[in-house]
Structure formats: C-alpha cells, structure tokens
Protein backbone atom coordinates (compact mmCIF):
# COMPACT_ATOMS: atom_id res chain seq x y z
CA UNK A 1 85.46 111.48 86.26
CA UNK A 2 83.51 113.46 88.83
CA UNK A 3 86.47 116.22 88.12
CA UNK A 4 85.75 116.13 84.19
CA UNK A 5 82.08 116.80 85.34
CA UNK A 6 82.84 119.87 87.08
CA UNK A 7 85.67 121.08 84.25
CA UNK A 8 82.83 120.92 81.86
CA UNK A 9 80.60 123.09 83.93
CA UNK A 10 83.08 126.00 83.98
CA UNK A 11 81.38 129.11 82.37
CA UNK A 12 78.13 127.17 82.06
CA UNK A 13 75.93 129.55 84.44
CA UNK A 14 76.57 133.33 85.85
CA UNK A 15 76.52 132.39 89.09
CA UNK A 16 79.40 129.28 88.23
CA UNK A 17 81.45 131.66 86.44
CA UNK A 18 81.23 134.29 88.76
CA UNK A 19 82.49 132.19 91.56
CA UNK A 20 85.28 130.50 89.08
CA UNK A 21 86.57 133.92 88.41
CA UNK A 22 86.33 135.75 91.71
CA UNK A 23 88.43 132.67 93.21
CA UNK A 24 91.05 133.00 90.21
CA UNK A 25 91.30 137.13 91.02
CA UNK A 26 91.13 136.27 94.59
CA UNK A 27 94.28 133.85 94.17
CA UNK A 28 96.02 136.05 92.29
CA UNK A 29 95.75 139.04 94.80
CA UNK A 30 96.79 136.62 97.55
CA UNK A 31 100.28 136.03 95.32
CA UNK A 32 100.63 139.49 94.28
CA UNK A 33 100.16 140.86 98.75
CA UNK A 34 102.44 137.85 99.50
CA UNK A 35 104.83 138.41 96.59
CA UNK A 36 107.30 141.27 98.47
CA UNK A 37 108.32 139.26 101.42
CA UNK A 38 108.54 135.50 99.42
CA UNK A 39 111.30 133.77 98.37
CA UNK A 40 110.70 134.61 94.70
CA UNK A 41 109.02 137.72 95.06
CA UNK A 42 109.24 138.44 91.21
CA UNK A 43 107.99 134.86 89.87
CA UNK A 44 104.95 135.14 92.59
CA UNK A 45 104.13 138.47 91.46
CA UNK A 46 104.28 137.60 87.90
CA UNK A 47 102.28 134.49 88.98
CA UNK A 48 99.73 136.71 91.09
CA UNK A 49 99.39 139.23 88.13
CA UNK A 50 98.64 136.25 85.37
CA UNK A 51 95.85 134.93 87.55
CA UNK A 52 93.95 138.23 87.79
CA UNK A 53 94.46 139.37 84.45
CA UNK A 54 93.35 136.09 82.88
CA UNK A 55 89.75 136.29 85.25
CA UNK A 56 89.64 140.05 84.13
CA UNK A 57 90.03 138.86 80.57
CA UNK A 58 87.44 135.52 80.92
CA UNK A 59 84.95 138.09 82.50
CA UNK A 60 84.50 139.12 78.84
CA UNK A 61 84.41 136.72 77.34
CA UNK A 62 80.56 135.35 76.87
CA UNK A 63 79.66 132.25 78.74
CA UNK A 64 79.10 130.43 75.76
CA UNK A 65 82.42 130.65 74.46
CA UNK A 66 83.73 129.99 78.30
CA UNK A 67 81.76 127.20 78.62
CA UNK A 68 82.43 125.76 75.10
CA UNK A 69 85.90 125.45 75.65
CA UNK A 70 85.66 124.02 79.09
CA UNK A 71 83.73 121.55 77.83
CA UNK A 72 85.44 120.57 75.16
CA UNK A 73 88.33 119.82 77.34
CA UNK A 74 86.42 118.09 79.98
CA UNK A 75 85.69 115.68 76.78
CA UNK A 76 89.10 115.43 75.85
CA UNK A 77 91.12 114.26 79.17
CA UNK A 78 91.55 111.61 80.27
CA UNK A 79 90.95 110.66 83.60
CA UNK A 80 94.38 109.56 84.38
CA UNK A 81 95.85 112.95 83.02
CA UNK A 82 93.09 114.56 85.98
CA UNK A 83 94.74 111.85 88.03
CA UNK A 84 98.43 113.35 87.24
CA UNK A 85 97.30 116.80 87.33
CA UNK A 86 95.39 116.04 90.94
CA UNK A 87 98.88 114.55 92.04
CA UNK A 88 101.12 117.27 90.41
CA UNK A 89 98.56 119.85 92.49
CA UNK A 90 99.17 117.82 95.70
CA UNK A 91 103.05 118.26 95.10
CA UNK A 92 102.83 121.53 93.83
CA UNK A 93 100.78 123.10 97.14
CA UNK A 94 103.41 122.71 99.53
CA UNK A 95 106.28 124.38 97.28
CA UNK A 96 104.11 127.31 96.64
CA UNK A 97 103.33 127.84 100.36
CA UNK A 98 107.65 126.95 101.12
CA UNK A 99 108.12 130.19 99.19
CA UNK A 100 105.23 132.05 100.13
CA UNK A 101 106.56 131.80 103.73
C-alpha cells in the first residue's frame, strides 16, 4: 500500500516530477549508451529511446493532468497487482542487466 501512496504522488509537486522524469530520461540514456555493445542492441535502443521520449513528452504535460492520472491509478490497483508487478520487476532486473552485459 505504501507503493500506491507513492504512485499517487507522481506529478503532484515540481520538485516530485522533476525527479520522476529526470530518472526516466536518465534510464533511458543509460539503455540507449549501453544499447551498441548488448545482446539486443536494437530492442535496448528502442527501449532507451521510449523512456526519454515519454519524460520529454510528460514534461509538458501540466502537473495536474500528471498527477490526475497517477492518482487515479494508485486508486485503482490493487495491492496484489503492486505485489506481481514488484515480483515481475525483481525477475525482470537481472535479464535486462544479462543483455546489457
């Protein structure tokens, strides 16, 4: 539930967004350096370029809106589905860095 708490704060302040979104581009620039010598350098690059065109895009996008929609998520999952998600991430972390690598 904690999770939920902080889902719903996304977009709620500058300083939140500004953080959420220069981790995002940051994240995506890490995938797009790394993408040449990967395994898959295409799908990391493609992965690399979605992540820093979609903070470039929420940058835009006024915090209401941002934070509407983040909210309204955080009140519709369920904490099992964070549970999944969380579980999915901690499978999920060491494939990405296999074929980073």
């Amino acid at each position: 539930e904690r999770a939920l708490g902080y889902l719903g704060r996304f977009g709620s302040t500058t300083a939140i967004n500004t953080v959420e979104l220069s981790l995002r581009a940051l994240a995506g620039l890490a995938f797009v350096a790394r993408a040449p010598a990967s395994k898959f350098p295409d799908a990391m690059a493609l992965v690399g370029w979605f992540l820093i065109a979609s903070a470039l895009i929420l940058a835009f996008v006024p915090l209401r809106l941002h934070n509407g929609f983040a909210s309204h998520w955080a009140a519709k999952i369920s904490p099992l589905w964070v549970r999944i998600i969380g579980a999915a991430t901690i499978v999920a972390a060491p494939l990405i860095a296999w074929v980073a690598i």
